[in-house]
N, C-alpha and C. Protein backbone atom coordinates (compact mmCIF):
# COMPACT_ATOMS: atom_id res chain seq x y z
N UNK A 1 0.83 -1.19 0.00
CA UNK A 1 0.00 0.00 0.00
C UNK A 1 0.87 1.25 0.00
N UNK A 2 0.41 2.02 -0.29
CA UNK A 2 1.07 3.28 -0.37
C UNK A 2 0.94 3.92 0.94
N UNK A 3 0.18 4.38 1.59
CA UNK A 3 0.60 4.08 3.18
C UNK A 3 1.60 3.97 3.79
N UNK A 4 2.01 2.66 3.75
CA UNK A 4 3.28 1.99 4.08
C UNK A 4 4.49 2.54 3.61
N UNK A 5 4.63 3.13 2.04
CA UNK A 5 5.98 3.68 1.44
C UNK A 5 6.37 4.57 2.62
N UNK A 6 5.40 5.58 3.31
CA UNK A 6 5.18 7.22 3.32
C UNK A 6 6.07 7.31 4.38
N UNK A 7 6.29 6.04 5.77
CA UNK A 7 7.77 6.32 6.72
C UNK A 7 7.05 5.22 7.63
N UNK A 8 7.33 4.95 8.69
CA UNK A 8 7.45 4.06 9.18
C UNK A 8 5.92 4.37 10.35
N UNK A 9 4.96 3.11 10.72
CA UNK A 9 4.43 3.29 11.55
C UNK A 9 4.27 3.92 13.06
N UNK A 10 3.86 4.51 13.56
CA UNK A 10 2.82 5.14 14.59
C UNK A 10 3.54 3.52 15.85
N UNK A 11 4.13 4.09 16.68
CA UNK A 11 4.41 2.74 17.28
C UNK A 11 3.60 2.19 18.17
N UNK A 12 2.22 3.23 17.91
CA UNK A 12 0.81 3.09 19.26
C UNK A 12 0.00 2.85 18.31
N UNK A 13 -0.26 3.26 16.93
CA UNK A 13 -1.24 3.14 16.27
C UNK A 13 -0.98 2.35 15.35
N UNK A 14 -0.03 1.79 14.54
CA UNK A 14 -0.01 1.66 13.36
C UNK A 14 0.19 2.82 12.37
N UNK A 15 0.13 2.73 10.57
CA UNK A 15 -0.57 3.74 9.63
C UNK A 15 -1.69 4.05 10.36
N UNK A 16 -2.23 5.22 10.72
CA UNK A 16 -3.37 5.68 11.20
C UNK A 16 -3.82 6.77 10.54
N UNK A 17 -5.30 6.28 9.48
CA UNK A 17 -5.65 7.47 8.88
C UNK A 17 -7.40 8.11 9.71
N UNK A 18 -7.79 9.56 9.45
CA UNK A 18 -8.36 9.84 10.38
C UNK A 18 -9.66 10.07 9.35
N UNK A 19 -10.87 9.79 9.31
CA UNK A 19 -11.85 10.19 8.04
C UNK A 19 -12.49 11.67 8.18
N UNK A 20 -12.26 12.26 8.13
CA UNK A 20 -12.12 13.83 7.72
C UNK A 20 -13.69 14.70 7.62
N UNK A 21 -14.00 15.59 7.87
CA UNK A 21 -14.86 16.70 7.30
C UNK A 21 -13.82 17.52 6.18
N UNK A 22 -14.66 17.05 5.15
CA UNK A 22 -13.41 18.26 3.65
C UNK A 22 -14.25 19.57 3.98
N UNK A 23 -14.95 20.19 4.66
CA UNK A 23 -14.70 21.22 4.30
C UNK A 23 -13.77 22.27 6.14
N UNK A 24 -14.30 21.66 6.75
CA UNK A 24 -13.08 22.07 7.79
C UNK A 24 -11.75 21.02 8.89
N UNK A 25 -11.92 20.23 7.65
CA UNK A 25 -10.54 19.76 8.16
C UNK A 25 -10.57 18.56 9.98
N UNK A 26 -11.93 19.05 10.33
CA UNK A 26 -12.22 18.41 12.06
C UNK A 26 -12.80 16.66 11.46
N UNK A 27 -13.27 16.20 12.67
CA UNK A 27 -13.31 15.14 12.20
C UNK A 27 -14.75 14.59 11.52
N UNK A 28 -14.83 13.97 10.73
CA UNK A 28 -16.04 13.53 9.74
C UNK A 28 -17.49 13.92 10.67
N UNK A 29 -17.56 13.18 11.41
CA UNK A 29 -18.91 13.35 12.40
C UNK A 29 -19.03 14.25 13.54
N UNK A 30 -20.06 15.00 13.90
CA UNK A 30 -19.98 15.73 15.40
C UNK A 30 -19.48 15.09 16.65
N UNK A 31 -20.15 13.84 16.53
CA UNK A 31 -19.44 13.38 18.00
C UNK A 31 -18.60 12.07 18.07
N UNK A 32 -18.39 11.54 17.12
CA UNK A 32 -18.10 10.19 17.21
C UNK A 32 -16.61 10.22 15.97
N UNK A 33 -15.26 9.70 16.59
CA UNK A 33 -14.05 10.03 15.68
C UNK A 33 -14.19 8.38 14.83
N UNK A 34 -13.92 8.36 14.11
CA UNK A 34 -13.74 7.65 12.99
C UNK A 34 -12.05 7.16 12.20
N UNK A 35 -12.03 6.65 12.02
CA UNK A 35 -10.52 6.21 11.59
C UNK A 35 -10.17 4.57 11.02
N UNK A 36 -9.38 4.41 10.30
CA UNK A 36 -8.74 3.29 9.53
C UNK A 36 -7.15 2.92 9.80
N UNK A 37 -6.72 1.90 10.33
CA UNK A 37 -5.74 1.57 10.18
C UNK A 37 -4.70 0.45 9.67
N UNK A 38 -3.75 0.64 8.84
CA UNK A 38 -3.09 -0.38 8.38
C UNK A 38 -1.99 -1.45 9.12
N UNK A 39 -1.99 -2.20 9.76
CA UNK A 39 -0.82 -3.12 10.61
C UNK A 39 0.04 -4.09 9.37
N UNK A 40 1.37 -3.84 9.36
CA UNK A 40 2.04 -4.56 8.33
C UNK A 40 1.84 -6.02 9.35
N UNK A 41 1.99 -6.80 8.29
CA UNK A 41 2.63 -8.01 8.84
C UNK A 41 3.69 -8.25 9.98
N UNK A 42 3.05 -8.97 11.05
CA UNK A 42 4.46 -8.74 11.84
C UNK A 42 4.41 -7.42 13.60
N UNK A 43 3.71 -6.63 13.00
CA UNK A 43 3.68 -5.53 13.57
C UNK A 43 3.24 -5.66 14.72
N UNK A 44 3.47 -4.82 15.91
CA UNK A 44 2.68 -5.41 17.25
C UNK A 44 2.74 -3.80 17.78
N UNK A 45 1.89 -3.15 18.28
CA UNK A 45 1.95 -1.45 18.59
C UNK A 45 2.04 -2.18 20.51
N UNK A 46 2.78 -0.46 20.59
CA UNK A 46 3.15 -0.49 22.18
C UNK A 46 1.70 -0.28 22.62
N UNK A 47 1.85 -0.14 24.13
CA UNK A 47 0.63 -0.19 25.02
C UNK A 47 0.09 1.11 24.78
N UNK A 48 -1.06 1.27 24.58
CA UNK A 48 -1.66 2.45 24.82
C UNK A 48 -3.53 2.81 25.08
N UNK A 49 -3.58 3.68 25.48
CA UNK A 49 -4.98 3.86 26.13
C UNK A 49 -5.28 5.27 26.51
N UNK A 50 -6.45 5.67 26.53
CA UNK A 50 -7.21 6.76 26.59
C UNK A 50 -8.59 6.82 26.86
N UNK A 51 -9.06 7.82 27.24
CA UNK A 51 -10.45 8.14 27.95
C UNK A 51 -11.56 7.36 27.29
N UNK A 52 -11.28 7.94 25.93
CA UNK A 52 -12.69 7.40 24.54
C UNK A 52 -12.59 6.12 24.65
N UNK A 53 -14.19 5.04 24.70
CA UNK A 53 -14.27 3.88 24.07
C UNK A 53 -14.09 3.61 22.89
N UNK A 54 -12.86 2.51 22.46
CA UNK A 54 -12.72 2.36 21.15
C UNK A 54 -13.38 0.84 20.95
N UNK A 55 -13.80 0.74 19.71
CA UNK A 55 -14.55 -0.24 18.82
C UNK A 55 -13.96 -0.60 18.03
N UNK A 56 -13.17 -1.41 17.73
CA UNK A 56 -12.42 -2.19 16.29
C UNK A 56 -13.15 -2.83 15.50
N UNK A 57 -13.24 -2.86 14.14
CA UNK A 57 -13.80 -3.72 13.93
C UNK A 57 -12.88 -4.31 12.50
N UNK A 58 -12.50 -5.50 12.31
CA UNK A 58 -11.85 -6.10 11.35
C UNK A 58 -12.13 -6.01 10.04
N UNK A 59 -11.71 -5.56 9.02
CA UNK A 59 -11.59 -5.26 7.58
C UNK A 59 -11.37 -6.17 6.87
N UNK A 60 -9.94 -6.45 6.95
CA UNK A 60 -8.56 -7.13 6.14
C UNK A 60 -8.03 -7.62 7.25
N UNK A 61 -7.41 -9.24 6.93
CA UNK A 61 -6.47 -9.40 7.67
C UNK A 61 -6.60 -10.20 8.99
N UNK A 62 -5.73 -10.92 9.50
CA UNK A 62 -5.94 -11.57 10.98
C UNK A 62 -4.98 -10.63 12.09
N UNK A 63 -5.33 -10.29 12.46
CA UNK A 63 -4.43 -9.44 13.87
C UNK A 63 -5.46 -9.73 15.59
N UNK A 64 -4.61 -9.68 16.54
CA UNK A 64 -4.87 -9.83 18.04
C UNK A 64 -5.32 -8.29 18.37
N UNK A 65 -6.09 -8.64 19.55
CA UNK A 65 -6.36 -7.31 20.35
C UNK A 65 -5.91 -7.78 21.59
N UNK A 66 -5.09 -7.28 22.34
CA UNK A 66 -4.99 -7.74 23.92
C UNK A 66 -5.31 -6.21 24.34
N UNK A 67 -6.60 -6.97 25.75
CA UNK A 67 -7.18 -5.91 26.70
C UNK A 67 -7.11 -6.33 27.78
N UNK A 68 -6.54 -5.53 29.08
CA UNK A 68 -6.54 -6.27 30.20
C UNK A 68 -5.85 -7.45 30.64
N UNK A 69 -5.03 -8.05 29.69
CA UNK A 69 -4.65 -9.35 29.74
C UNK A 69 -5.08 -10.61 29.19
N UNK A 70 -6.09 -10.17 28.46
CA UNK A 70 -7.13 -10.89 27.50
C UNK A 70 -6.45 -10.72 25.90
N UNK A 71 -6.49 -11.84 25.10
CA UNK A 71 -5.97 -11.80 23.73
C UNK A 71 -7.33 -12.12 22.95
N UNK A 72 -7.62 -11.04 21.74
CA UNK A 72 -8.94 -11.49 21.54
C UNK A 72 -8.57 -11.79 19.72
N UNK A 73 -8.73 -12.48 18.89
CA UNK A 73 -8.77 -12.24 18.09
C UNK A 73 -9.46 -11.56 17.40
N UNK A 74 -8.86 -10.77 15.76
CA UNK A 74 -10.34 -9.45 14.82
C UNK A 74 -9.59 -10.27 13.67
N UNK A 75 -10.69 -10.90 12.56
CA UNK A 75 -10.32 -11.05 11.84
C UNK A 75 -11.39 -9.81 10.88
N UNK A 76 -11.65 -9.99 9.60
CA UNK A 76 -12.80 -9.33 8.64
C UNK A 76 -14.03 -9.58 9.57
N UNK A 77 -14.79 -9.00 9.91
CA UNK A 77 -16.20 -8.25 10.39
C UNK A 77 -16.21 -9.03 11.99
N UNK A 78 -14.94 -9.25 12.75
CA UNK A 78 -15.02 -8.98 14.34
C UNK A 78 -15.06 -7.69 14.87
N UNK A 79 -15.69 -7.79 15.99
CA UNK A 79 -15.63 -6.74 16.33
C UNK A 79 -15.33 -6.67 17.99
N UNK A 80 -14.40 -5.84 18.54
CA UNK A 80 -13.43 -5.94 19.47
C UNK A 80 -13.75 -4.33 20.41
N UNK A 81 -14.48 -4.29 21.81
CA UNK A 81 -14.73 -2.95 22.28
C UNK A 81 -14.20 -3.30 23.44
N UNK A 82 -13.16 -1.93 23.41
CA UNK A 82 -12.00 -1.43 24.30
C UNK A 82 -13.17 -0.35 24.94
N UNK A 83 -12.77 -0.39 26.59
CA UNK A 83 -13.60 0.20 27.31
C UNK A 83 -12.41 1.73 27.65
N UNK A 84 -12.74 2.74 27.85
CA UNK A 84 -12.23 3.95 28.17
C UNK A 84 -11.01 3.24 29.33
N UNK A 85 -10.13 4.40 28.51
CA UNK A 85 -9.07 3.89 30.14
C UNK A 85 -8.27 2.67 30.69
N UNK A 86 -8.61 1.58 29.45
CA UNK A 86 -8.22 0.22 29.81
C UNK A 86 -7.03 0.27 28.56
N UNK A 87 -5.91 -0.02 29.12
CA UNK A 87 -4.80 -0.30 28.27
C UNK A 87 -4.83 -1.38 27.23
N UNK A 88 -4.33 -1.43 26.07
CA UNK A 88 -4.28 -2.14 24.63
C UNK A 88 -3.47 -2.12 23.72
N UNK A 89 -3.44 -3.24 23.55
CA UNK A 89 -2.13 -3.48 22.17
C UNK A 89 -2.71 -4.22 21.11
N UNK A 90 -2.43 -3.70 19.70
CA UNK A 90 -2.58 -4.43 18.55
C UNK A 90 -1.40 -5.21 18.07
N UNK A 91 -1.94 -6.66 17.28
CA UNK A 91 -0.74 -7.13 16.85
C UNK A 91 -1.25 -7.66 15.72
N UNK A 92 -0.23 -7.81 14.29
CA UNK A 92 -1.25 -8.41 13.23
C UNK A 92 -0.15 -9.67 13.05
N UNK A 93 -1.30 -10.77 12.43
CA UNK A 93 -0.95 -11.96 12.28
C UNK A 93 -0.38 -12.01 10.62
N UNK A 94 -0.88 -11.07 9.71
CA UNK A 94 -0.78 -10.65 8.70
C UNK A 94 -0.90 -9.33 8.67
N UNK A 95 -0.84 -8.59 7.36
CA UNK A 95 -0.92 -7.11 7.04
C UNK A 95 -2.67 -7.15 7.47
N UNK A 96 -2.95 -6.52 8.09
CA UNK A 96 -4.26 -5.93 8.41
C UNK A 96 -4.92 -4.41 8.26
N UNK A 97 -6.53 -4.39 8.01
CA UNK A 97 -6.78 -3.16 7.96
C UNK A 97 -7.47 -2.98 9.19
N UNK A 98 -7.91 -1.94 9.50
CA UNK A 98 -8.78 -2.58 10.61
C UNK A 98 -9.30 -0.95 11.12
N UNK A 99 -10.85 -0.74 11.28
CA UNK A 99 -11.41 0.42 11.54
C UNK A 99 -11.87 0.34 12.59
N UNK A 100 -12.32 1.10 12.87
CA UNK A 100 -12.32 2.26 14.44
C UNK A 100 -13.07 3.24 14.40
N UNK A 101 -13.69 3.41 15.65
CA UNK A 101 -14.57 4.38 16.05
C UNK A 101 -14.70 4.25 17.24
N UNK A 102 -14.85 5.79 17.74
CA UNK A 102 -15.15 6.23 19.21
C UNK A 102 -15.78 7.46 19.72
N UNK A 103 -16.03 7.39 20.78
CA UNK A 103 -16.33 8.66 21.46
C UNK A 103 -15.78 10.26 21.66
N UNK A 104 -14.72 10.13 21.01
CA UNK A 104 -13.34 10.93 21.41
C UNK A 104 -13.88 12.71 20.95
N UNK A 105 -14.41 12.70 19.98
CA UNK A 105 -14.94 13.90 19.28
C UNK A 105 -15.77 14.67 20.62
N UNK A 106 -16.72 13.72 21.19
CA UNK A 106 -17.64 14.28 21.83
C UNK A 106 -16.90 14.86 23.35
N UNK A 107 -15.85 14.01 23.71
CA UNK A 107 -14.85 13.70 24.64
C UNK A 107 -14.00 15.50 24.70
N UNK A 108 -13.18 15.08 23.20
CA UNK A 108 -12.53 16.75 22.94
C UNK A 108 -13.68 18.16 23.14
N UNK A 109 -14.51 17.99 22.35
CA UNK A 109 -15.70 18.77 22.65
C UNK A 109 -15.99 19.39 24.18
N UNK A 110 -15.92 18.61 24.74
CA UNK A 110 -16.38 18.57 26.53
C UNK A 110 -14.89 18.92 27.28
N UNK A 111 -13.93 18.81 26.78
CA UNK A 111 -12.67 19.13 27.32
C UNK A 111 -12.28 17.95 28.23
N UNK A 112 -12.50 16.75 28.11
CA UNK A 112 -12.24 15.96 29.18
C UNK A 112 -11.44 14.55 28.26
N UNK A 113 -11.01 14.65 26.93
CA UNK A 113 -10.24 13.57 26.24
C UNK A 113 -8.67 13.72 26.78
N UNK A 114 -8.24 12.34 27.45
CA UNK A 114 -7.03 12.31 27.27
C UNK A 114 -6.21 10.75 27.13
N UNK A 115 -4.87 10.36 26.73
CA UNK A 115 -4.61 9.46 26.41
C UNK A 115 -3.29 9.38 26.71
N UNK A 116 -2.56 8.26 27.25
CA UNK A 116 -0.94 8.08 27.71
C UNK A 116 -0.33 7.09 26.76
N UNK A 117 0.26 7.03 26.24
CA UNK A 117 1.43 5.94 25.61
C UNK A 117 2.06 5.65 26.43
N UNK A 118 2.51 4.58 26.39
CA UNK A 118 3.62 3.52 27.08
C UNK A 118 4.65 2.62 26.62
């Protein structure tokens, strides 16, 4: 993918693309953030977590979700919900796509979104 040429992955996210409002640039929907991401083969992202509930849901591809200490598999149309605040790592078993959605918009909005890497 072309993606992949552009430099090297997000070591929390993966390629992480964000789905957009074209005419001001914020994110596609009022309250709910939206996003796509690519995991090469191989790839495993560091720990990370934040306020917003995230929702995975599988595209392309076989990759792990570990939550809590739990390993869950997402292959094409699983779907994997990370609760606010609970730490997570992606890992793909292959190149994976894999989309996302959350609360985070409504979160920034309210002034109360935040998120730590590890």
């Amino acid at each position: 993918m072309t993606l992949a040429r552009t430099g090297d992955p997000d070591s929390h996210h993966g390629y992480l693309m964000r789905y957009v409002n074209p005419l001001d640039g914020g994110w596609a929907m009022p309250t709910l953030a939206t996003m796509i991401r690519l995991l090469p083969k191989g790839f495993a992202t560091r720990s990370y977590r934040s306020s917003d509930s995230m929702i995975f849901v599988g595209v392309e591809g076989r990759a792990t979700v570990s939550v809590a200490g739990q390993s869950l598999p997402l292959s094409p149309r699983d779907v994997v919900v990370v609760p606010g605040w609970i730490g997570y790592t992606l890992a793909a078993d292959e190149e994976s796509v894999v989309f996302g959605f959350s609360d985070r918009v409504a979160q920034e909005k309210l002034g109360i979104f935040r998120e730590a890497r590890q």
